[in-house]
N, C-alpha and C. Protein backbone atom coordinates (compact mmCIF):
# COMPACT_ATOMS: atom_id res chain seq x y z
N UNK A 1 242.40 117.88 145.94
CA UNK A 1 241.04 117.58 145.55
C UNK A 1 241.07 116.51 144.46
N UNK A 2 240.55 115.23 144.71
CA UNK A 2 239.79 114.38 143.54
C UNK A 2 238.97 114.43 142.55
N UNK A 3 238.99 114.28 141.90
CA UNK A 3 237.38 114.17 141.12
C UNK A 3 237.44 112.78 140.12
N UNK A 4 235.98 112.67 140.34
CA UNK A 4 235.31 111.23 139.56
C UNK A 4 235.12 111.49 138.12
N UNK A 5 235.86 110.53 137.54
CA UNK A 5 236.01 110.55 135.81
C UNK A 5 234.46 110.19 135.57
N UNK A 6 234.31 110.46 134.57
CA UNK A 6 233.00 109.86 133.75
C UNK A 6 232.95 108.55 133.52
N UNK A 7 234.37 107.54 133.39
CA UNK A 7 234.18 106.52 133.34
C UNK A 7 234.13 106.22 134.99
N UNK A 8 234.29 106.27 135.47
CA UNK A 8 233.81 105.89 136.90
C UNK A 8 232.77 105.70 137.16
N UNK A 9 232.03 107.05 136.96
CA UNK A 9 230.66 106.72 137.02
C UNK A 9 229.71 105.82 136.18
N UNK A 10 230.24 105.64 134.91
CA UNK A 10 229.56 104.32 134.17
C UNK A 10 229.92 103.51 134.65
N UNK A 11 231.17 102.74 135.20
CA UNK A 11 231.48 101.36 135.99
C UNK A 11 230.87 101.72 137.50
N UNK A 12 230.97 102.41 138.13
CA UNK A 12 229.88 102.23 139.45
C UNK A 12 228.56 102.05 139.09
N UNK A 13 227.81 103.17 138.29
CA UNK A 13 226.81 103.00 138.05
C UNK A 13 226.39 100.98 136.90
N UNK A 14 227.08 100.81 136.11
CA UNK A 14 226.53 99.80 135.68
C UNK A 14 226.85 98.36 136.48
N UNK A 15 227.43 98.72 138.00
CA UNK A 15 228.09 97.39 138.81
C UNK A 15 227.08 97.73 139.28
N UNK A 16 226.01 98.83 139.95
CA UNK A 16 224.84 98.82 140.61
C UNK A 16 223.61 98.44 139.90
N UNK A 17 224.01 97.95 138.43
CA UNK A 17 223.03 97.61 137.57
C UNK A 17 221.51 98.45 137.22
N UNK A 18 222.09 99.95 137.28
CA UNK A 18 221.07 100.90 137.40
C UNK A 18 221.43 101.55 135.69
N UNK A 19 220.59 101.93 135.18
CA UNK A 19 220.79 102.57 133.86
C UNK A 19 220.59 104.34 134.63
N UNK A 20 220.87 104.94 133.01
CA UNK A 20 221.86 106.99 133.61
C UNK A 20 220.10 107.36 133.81
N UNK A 21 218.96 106.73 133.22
CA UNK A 21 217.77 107.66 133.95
C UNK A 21 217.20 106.88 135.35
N UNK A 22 217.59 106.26 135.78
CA UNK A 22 217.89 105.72 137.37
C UNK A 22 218.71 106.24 138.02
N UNK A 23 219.59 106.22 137.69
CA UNK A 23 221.06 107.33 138.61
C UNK A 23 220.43 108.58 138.58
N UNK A 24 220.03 109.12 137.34
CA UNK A 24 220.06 110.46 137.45
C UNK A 24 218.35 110.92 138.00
N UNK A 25 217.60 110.19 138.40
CA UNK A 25 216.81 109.86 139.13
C UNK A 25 217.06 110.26 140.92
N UNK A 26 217.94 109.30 141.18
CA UNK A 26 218.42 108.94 142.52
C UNK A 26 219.01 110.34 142.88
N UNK A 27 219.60 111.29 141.81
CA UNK A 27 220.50 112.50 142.12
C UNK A 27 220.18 113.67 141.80
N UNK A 28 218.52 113.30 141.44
CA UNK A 28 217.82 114.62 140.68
C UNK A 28 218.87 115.89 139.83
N UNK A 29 219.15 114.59 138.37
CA UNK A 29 219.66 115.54 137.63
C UNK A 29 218.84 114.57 136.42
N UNK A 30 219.52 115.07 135.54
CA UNK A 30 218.69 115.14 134.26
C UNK A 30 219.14 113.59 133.10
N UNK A 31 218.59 112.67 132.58
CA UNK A 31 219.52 111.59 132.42
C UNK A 31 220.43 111.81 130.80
N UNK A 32 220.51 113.17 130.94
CA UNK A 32 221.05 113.86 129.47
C UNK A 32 222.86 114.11 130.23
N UNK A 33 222.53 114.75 131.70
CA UNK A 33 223.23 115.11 132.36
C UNK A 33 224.28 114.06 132.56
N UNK A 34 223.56 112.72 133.24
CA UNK A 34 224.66 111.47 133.37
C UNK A 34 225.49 111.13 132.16
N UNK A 35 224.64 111.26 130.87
CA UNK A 35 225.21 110.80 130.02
C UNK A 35 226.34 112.03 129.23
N UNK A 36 226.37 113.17 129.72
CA UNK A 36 227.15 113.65 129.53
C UNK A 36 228.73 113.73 130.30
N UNK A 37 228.33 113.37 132.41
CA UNK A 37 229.16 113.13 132.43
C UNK A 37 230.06 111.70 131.81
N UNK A 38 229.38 111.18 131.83
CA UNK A 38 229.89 109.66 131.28
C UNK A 38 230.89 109.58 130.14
N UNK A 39 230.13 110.53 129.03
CA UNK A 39 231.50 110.68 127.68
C UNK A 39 232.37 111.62 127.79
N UNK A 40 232.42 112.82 128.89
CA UNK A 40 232.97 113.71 129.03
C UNK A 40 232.51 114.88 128.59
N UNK A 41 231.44 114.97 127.70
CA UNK A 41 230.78 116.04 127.23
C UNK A 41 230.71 117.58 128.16
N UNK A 42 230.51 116.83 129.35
CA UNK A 42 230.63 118.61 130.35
C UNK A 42 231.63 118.23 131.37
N UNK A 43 231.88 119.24 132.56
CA UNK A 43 232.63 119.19 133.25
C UNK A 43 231.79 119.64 134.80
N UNK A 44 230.95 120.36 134.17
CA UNK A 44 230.09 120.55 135.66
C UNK A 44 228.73 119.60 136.00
């Protein structure tokens, strides 16, 4: 099993030129949520 780092998702997400309450928009989560995965703050 893989899993997507948090920095991943800030370099995908900022090559799609979308900011974390757009992503987290698109994925109906919360844009507290993106930005947590992003620094590592959570894991789920």
């Amino acid at each position: 099993m893989s899993y997507v780092t948090g920095k991943t998702i800030k370099t995908l997400r900022e090559k799609r030129k979308l900011t974390q309450k757009e992503l987290a928009e698109k994925i109906s989560v919360s844009d507290k949520t993106v930005s947590k995965w992003e620094t590592g703050g959570s894991l789920s």
